[in-house]
Protein backbone atom coordinates (compact mmCIF):
# COMPACT_ATOMS: atom_id res chain seq x y z
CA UNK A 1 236.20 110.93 47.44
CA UNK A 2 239.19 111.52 45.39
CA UNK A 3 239.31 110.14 41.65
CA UNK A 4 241.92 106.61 41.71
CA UNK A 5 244.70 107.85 39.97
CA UNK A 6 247.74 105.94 37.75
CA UNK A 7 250.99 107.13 38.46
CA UNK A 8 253.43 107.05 35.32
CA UNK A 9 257.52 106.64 36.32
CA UNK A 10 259.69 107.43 33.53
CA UNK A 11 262.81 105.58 33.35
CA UNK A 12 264.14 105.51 29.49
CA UNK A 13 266.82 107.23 29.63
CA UNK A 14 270.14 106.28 28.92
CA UNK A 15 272.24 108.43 31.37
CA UNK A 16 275.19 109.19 29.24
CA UNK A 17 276.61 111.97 30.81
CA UNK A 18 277.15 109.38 33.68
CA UNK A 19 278.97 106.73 31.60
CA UNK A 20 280.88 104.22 32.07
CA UNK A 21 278.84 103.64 35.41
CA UNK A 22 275.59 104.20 33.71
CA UNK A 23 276.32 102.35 30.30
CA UNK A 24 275.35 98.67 31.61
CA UNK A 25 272.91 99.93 34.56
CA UNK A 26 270.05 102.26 34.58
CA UNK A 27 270.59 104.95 36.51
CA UNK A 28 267.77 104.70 38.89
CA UNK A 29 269.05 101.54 40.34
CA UNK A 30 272.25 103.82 41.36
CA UNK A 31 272.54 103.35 45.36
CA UNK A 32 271.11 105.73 47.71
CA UNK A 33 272.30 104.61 51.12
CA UNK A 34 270.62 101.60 51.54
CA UNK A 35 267.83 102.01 48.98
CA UNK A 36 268.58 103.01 45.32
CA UNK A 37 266.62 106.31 43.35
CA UNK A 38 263.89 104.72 41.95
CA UNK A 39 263.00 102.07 45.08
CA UNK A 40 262.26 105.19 46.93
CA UNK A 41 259.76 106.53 44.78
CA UNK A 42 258.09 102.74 44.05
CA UNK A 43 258.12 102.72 48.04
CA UNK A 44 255.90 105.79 48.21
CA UNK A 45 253.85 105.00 45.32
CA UNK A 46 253.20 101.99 46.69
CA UNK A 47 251.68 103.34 50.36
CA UNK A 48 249.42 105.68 48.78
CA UNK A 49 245.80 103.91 48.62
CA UNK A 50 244.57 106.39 45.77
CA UNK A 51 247.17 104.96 43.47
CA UNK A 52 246.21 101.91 41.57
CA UNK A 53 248.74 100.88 39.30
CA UNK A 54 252.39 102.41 38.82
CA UNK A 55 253.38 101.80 34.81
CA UNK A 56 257.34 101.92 34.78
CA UNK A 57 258.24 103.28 31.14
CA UNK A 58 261.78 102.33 30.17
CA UNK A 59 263.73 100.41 27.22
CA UNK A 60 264.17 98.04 25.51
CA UNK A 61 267.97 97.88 26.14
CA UNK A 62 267.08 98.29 30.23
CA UNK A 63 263.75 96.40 29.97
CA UNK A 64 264.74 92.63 31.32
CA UNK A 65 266.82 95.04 34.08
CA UNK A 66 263.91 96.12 35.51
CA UNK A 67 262.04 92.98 35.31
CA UNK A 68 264.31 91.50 37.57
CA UNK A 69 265.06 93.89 39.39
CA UNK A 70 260.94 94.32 40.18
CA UNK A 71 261.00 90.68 40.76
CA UNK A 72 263.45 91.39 43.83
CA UNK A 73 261.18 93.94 45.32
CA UNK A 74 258.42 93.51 47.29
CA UNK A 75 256.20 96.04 46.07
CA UNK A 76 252.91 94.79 43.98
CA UNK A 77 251.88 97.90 42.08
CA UNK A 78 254.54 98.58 39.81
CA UNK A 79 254.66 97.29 36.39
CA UNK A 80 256.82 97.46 33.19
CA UNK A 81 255.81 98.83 30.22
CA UNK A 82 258.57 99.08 27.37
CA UNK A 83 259.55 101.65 24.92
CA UNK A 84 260.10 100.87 21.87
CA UNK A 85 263.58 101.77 21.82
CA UNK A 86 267.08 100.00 22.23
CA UNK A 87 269.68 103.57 21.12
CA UNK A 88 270.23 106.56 22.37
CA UNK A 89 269.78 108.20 19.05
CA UNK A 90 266.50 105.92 18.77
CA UNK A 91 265.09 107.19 22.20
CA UNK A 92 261.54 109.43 22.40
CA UNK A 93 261.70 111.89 24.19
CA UNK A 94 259.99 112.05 27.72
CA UNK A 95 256.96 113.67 26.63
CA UNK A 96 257.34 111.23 23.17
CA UNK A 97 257.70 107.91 25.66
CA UNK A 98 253.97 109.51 27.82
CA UNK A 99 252.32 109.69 25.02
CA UNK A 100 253.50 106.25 23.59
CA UNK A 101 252.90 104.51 26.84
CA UNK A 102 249.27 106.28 27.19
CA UNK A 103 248.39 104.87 24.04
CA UNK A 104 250.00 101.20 24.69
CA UNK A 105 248.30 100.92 27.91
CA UNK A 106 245.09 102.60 27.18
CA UNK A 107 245.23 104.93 29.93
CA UNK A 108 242.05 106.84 30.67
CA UNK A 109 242.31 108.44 34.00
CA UNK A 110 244.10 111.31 35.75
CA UNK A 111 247.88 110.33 35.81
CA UNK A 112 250.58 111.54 38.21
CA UNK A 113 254.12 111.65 36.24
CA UNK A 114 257.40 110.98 38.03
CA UNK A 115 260.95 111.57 36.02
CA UNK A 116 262.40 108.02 38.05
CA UNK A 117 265.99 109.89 38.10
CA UNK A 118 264.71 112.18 40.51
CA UNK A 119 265.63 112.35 44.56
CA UNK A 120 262.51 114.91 46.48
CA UNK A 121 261.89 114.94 50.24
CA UNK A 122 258.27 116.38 49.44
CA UNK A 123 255.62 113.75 50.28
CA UNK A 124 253.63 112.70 46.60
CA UNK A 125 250.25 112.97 48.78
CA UNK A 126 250.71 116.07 49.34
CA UNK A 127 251.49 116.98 46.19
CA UNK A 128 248.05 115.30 44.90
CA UNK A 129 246.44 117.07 47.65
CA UNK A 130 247.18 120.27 46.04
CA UNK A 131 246.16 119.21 42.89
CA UNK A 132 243.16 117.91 43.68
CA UNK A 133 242.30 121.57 44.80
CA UNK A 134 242.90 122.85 41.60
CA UNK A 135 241.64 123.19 38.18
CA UNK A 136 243.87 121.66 36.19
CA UNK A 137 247.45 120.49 35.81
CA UNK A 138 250.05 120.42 38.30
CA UNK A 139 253.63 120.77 38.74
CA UNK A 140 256.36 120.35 41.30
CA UNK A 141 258.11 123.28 41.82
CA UNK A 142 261.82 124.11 43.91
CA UNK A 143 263.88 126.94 44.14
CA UNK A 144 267.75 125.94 43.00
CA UNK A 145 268.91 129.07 44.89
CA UNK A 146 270.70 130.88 41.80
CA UNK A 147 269.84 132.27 38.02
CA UNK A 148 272.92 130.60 36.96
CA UNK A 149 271.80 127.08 38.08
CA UNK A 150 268.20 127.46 37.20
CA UNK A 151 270.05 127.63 33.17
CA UNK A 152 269.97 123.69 33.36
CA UNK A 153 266.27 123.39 33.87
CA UNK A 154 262.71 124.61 33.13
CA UNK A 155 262.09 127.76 34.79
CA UNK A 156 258.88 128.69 36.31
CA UNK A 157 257.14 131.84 36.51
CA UNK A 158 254.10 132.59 38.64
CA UNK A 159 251.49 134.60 39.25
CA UNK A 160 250.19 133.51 42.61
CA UNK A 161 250.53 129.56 42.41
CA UNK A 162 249.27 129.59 38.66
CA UNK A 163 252.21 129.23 36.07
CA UNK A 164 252.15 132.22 33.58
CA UNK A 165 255.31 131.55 31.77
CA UNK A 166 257.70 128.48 31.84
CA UNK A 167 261.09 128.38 29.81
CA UNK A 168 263.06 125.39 28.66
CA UNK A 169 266.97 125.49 30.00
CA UNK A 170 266.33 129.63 29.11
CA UNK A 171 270.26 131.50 28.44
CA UNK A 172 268.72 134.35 30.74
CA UNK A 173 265.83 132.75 33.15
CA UNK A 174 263.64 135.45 34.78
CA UNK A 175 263.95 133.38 37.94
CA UNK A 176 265.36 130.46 39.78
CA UNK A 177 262.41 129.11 40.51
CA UNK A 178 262.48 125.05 38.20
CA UNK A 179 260.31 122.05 37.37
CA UNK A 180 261.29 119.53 39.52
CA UNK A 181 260.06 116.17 37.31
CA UNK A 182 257.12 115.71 38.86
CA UNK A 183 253.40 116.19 37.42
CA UNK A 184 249.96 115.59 37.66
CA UNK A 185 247.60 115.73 34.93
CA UNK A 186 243.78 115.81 34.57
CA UNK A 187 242.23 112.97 32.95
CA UNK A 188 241.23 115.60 29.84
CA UNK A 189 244.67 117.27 29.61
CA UNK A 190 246.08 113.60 28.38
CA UNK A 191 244.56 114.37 24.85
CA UNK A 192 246.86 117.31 23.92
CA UNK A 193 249.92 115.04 23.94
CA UNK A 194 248.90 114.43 20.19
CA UNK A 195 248.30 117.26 19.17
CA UNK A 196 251.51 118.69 20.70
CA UNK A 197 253.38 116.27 19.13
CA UNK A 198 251.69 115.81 15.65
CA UNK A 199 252.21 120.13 15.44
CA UNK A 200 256.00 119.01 15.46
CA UNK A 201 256.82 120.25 18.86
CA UNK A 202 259.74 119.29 20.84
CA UNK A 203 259.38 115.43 22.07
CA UNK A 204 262.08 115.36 24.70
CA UNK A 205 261.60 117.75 27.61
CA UNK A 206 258.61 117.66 29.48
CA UNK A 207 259.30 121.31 29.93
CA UNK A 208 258.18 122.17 26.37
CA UNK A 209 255.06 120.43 26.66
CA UNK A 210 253.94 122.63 29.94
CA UNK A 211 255.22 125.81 28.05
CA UNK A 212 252.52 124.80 25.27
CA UNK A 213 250.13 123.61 27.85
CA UNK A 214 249.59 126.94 30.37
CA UNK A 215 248.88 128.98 27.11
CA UNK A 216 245.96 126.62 26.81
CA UNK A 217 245.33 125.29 30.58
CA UNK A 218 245.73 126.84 33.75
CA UNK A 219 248.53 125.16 35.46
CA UNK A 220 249.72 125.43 38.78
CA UNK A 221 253.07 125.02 40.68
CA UNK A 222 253.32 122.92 44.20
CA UNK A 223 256.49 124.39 45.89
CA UNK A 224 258.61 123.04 47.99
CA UNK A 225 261.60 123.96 50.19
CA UNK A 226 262.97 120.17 50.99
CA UNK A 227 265.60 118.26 49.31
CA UNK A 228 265.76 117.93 45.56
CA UNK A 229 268.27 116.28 43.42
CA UNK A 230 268.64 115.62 39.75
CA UNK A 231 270.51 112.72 39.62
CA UNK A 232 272.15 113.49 35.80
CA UNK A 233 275.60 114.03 36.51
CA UNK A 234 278.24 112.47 39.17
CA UNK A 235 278.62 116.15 41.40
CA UNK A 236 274.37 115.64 41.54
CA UNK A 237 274.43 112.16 42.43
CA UNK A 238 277.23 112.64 44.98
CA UNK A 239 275.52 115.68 46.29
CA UNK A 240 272.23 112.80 46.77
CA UNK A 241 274.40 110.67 48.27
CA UNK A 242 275.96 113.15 50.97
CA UNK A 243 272.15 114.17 51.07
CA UNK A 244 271.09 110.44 51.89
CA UNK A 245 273.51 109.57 54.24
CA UNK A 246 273.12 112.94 56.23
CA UNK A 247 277.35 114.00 56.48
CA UNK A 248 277.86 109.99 56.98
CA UNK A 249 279.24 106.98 55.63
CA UNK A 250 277.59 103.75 55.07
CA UNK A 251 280.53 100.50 54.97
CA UNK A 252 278.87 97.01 53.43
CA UNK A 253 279.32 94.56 56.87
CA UNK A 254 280.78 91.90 54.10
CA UNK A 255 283.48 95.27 52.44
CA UNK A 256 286.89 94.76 53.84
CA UNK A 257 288.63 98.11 55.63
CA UNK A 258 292.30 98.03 56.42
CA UNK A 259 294.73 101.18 57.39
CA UNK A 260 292.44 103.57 55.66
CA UNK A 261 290.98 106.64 56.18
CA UNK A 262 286.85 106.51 55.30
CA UNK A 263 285.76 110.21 55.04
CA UNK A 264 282.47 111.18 55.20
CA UNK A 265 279.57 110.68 52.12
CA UNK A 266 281.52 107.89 51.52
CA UNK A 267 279.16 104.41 50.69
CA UNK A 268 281.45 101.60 50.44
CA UNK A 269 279.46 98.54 48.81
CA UNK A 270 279.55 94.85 49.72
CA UNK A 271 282.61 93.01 48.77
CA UNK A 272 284.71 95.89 48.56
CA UNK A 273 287.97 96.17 49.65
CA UNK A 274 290.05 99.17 50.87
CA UNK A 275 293.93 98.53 51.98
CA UNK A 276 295.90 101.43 52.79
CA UNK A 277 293.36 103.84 50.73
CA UNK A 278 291.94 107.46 51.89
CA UNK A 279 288.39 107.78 50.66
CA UNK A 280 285.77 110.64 50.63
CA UNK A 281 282.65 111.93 49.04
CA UNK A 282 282.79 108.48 46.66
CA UNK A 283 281.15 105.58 45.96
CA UNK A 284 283.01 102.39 45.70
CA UNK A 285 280.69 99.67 44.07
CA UNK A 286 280.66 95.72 44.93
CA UNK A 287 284.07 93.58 44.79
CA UNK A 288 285.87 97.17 43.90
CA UNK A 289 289.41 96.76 44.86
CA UNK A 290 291.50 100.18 45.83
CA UNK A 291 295.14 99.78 47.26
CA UNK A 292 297.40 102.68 47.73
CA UNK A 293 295.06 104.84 46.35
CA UNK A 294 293.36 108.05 47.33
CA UNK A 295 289.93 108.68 45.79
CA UNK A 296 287.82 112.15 46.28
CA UNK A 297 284.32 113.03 44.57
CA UNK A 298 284.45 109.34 42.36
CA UNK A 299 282.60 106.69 41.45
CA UNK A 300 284.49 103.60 41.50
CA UNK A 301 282.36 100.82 39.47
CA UNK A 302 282.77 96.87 40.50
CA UNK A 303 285.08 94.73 40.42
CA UNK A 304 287.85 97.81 39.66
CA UNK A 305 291.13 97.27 41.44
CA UNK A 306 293.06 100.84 41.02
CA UNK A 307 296.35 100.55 43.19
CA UNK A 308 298.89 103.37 43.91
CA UNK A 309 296.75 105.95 41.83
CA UNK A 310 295.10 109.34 43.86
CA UNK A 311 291.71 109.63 41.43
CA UNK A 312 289.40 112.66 41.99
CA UNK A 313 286.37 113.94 40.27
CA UNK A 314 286.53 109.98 38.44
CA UNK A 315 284.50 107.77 36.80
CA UNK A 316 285.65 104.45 36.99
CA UNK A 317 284.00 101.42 34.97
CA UNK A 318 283.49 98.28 35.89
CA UNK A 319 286.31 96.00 35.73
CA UNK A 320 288.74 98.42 35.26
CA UNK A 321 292.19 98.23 35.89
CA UNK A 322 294.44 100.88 37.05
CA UNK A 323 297.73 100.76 36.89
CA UNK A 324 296.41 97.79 33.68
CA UNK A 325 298.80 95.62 33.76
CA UNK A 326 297.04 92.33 32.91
């Protein structure tokens, strides 16, 4: 019989490379078709019998976000626990917010890690099958396809299926082969987070932390060839999006559609409206307003009304007015 496990969700970030979208909203509750990034994962987590409780680690700034957003769902395991932070230049670090979060919650048992701003189409139980047949820690594993791409992650080398080097966003990686943001972690491994961090090593990539840990552990990669998204930047949430609604578009029932052309990857939110406008590869958010207007590879935030304006590779924030002629 397999140990119960706790399964840790991080979601503390502030997602500035996403702003103005992302400035008022965590990221995770970004839509996803008709889900968002995070309600997928809680969905899993919560069908999984082996997983007792699901801590959600975020903000202060985010934290009465989540609480109501939790209270909308109707999942039972998942439960906040807040950072103590309320700036971006006041934030942890990932492995800084784990080891925070073990400590406030008194965790004492093996603990599966999910970065919450992550989009996989590998099942979790897998994943803790294949940890449960080895001896020791765990990570997710997925070939980005290219060198130059795997620049903007930790890159994984292996021997076998046991990691024997692992580099940080390396200038020249020795493979394309990248963490994915997901871990698992024997109960026993959860008492080097201290001393990691007390030897002044670096708090905010989980990435460091494993570099330190397979000099010390054995650790082991789960690959996978599915789907995999880090949802940091708008081309990688887009690219989730087209990924989500498989070369589709999803239209609200409530959005209003008149003379215009609806592409495909485009999700057009309840409320919306779209006269005379050619959309594709976008987003346009609740009560969003676009007239005149042609909008490629965008996100269009609520309650924007853009008319007579083509916008492409955009970030539009809420309320905005284009042309502004309040």
């Amino acid at each position: 019989m397999t140990e119960p496990t706790t399964a840790v969700v991080l979601a503390g970030g502030y997602a500035t490379r996403l702003w103005p979208i992302t400035r008022h909203r965590p990221k995770m509750f970004l839509p996803l078709g008709g889900t968002t990034v995070i309600d997928r994962i809680y969905a899993e987590l919560e069908d999984l019998d082996r997983i007792d409780e699901v801590y959600v680690s975020t903000n202060e700034r985010f934290a009465a976000d989540f609480e109501a957003h939790l209270e909308d769902t109707p999942y039972d395991k998942p439960r906040l626990s807040v950072e103590e932070t309320a700036h971006e230049d006041e934030k942890l670090g990932v492995v800084g917010a784990l080891a925070q979060l073990i400590d406030r919650e008194s965790l004492d048992e093996e603990l599966l890690v999910i970065a919450g701003d992550n989009l996989f189409d590998f099942a979790i139980e897998d994943f803790l099958h294949y940890f449960d047949r080895r001896d020791g820690p765990a990570i997710a594993a997925y070939d980005v396809g290219s060198r130059e791409r795997a620049t903007s992650y930790g890159v994984i080398e292996l021997d076998d299926e046991r990691v024997v080097d692992f580099q940080e966003k390396p200038a020249e990686p020795e493979s394309s082969l990248v963490s994915s943001g997901c871990y698992a972690f024997p109960q026993e491994t959860l008492s080097l987070l201290t001393p990691y961090l007390d030897a002044g090593n670096d708090p905010d990539e989980p990435g460091w932390f494993v570099q330190w840990l397979q000099d010390r552990e054995s650790t082991y990669a789960y690959t996978f060839e599915t789907a995999w998204f880090d949802i940091g930047t708008r081309e990688s949430y887009l690219d989730a999006v087209s990924w989500s609604l498989d070369g589709n578009s999803l239209i609200a029932d409530s959005a209003t559609v008149r003379e215009s052309t609806v592409g495909d990857d485009v999700h057009v939110m309840p409320g919306a409206t779209l006269i005379d406008a050619d959309v594709e590869r976008s987003v346009i958010f609740p009560d969003a307003a676009l007239e005149s207007t042609t909008v490629r590879d965008s996100l269009v935030d609520e309650g924007a009304r853009i008319s007579g304006f083509d916008l492409g590779r955009a970030l539009i924030g809420a309320y905005t007015r284009i042309p502004d002629d309040r």
